[in-house]
C-alpha atoms as a PDB file:
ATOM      1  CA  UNK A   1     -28.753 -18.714  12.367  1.00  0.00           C
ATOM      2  CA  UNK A   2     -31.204 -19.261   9.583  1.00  0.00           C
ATOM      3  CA  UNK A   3     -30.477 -19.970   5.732  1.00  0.00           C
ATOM      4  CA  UNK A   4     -31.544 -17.999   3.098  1.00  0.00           C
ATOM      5  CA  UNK A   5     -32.219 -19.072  -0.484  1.00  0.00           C
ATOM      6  CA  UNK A   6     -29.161 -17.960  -2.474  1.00  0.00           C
ATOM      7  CA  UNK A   7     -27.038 -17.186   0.822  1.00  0.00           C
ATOM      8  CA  UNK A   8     -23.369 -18.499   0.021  1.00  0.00           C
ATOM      9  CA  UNK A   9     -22.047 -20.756   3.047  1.00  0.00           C
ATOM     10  CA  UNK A  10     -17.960 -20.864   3.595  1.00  0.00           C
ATOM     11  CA  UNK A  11     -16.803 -24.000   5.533  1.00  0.00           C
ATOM     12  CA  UNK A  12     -13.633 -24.548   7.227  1.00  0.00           C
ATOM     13  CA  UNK A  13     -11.878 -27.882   8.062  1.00  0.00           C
ATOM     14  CA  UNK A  14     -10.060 -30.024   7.285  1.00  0.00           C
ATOM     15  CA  UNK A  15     -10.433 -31.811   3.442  1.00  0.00           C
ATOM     16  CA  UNK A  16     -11.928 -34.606   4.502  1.00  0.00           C
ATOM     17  CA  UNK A  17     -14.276 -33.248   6.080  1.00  0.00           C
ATOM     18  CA  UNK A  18     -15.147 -30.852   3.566  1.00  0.00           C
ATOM     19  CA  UNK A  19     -15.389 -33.917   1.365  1.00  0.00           C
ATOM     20  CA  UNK A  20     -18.643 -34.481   3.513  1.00  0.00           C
ATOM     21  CA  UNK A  21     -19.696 -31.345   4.057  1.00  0.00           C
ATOM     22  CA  UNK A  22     -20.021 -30.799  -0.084  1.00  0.00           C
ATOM     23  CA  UNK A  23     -21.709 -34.285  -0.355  1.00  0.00           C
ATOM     24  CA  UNK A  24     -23.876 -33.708   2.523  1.00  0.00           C
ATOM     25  CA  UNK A  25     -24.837 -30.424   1.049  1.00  0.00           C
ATOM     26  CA  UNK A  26     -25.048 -31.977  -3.017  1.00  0.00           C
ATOM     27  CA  UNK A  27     -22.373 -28.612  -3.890  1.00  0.00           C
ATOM     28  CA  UNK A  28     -21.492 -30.483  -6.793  1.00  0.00           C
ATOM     29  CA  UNK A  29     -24.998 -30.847  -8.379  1.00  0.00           C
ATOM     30  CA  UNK A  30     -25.533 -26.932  -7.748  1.00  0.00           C
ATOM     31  CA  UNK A  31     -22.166 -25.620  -9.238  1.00  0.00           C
ATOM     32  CA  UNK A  32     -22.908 -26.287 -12.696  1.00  0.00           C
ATOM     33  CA  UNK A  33     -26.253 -24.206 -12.299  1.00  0.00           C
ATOM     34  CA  UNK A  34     -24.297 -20.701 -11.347  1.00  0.00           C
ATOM     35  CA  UNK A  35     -22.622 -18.299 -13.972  1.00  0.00           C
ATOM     36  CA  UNK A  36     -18.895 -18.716 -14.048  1.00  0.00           C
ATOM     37  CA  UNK A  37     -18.739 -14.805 -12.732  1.00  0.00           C
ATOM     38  CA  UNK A  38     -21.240 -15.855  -9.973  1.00  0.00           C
ATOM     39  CA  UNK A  39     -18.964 -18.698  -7.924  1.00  0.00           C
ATOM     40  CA  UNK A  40     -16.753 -18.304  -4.981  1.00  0.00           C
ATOM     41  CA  UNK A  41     -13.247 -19.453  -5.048  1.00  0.00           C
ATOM     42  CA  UNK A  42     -11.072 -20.403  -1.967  1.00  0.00           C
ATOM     43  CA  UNK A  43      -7.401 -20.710  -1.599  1.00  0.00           C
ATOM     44  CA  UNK A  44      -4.817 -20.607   0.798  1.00  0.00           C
ATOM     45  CA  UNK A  45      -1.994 -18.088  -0.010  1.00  0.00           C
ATOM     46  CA  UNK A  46       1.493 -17.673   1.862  1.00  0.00           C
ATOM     47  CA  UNK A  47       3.041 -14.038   2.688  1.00  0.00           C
ATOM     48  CA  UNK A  48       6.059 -13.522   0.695  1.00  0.00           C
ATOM     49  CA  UNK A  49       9.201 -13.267   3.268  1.00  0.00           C
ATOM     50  CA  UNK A  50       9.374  -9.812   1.926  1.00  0.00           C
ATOM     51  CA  UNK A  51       5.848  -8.847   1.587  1.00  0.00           C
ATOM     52  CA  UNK A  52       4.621  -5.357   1.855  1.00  0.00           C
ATOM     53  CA  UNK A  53       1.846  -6.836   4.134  1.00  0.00           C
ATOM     54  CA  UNK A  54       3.672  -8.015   7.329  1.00  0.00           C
ATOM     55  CA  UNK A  55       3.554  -6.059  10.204  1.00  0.00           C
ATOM     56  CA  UNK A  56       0.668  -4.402   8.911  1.00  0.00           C
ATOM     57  CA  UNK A  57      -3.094  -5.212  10.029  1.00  0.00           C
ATOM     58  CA  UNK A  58      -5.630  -6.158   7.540  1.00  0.00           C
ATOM     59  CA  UNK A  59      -7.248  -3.143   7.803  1.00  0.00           C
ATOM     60  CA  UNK A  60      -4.185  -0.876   7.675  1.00  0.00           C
ATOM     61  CA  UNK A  61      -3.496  -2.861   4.094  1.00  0.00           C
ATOM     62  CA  UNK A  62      -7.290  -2.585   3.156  1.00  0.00           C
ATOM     63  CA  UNK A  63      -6.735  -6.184   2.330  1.00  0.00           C
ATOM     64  CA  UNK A  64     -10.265  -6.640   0.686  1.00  0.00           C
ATOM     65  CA  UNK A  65     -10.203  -3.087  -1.410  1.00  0.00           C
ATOM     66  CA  UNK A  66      -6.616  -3.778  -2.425  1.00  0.00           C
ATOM     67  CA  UNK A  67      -6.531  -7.154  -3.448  1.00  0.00           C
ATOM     68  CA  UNK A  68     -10.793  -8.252  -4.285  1.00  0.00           C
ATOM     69  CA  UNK A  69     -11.337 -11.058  -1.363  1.00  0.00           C
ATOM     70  CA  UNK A  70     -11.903 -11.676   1.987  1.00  0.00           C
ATOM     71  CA  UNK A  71      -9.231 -13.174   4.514  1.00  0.00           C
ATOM     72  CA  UNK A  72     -11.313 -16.034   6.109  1.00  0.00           C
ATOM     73  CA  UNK A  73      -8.612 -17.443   7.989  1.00  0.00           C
ATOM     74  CA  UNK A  74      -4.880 -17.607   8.765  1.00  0.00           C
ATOM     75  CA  UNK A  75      -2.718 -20.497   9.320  1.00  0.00           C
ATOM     76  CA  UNK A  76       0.515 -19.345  11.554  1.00  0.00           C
ATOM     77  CA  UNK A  77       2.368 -22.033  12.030  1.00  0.00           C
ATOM     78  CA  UNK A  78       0.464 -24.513  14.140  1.00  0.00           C
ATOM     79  CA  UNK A  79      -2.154 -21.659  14.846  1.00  0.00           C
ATOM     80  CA  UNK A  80      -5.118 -20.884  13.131  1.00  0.00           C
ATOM     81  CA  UNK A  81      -7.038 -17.960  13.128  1.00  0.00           C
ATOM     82  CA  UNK A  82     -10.141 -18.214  11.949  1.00  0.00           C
ATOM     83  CA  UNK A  83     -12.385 -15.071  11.292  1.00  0.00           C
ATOM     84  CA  UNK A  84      -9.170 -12.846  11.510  1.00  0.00           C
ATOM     85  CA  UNK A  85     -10.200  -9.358  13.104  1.00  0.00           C
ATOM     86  CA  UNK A  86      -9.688  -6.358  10.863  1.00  0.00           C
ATOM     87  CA  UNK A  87      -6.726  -5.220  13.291  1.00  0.00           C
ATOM     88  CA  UNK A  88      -4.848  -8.609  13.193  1.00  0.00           C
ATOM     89  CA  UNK A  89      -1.559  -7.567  12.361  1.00  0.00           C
ATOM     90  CA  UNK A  90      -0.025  -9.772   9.564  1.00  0.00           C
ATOM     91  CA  UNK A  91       3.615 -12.081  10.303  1.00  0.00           C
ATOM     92  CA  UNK A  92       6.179 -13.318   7.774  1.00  0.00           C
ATOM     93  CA  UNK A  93       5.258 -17.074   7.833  1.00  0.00           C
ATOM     94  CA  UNK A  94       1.617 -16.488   7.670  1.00  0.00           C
ATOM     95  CA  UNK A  95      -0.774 -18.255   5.179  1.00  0.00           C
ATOM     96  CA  UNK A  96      -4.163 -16.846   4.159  1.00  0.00           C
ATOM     97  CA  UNK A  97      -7.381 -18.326   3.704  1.00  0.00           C
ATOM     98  CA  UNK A  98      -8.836 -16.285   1.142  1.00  0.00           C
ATOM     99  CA  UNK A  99     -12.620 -16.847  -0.578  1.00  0.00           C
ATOM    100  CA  UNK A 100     -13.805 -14.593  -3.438  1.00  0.00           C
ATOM    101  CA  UNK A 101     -14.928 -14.386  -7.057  1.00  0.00           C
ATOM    102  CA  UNK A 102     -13.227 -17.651  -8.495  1.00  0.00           C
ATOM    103  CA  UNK A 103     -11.458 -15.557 -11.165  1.00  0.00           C
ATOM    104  CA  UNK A 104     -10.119 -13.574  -8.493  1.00  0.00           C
ATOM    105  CA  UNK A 105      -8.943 -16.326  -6.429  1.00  0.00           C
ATOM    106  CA  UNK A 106      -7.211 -18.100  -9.126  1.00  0.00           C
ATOM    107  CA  UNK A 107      -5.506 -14.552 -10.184  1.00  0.00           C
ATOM    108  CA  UNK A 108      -3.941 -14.712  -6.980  1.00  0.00           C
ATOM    109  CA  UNK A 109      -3.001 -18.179  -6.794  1.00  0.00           C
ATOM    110  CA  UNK A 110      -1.201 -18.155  -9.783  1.00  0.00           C
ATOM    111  CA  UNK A 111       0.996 -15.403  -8.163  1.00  0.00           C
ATOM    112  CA  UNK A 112       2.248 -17.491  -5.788  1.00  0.00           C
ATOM    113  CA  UNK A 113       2.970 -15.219  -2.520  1.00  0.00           C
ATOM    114  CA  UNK A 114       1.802 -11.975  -1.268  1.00  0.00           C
END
C-alpha cells in the first residue's frame, strides 16, 4: 500500500520497537512542525469492572461517536486484538488501544477507566 504526503501512519508493537520505528521514520523531527490540534495521541485504556461498555460491541456503544477516537486494538489478557471489528463485543478485563486527537486522548487518560 502506497504513502501519501500528509497520510498519518499508526504502529503497533511493542516499545522497543516503536523506539525504532519513530527513529527510523525521524517522528520526532516532524512533531514539532504540526499544530497542537493537528497530532494524534495513543493510549491504552482499561474497562472499568463496572463499565457501561462490556457486553456490548463497539458498534452497539458507537465507541468512536460517543467517546472521539478510534479503538485500534485490545489487549484481553494474553490476547490481542488488533484492528477490533465493529461487532467485537467488549469483556470486563479488556484494555483499549485507542489513537485520536492528542487532547482527546489525554481527556480520557486522565479518567482512568471506561
Amino acid at each position: 500500500m502506497p504513502l501519501y504526503p500528509e497520510d498519518r501512519l499508526v504502529l503497533s508493537g511493542e516499545p522497543e520497537q516503536l523506539i525504532q520505528a519513530e527513529t527510523f521514520l525521524a517522528l520526532r523531527d516532524l512533531e514539532e512542525d504540526y499544530a497542537e490540534e493537528e497530532q494524534f495521541g495513543i493510549a491504552e485504556i482499561p474497562l472499568a469492572a463496572d463499565s457501561p461498555l462490556i457486553g456490548r460491541s463497539l458498534a452497539q456503544a458507537k465507541f468512536r461517536e460517543t467517546y472521539r477516537v478510534t479503538a485500534i486494538s485490545i489487549h484481553r489478557g494474553e490476547q490481542q486484538i488488533t484492528s477490533p471489528a465493529k461487532d467485537e463485543v467488549l469483556k470486563s478485563g479488556d484494555r483499549l488501544i485507542i489513537t485520536g486527537k492528542a487532547a482527546v486522548v489525554q481527556e480520557l487518560q486522565k479518567r482512568g477507566t471506561l
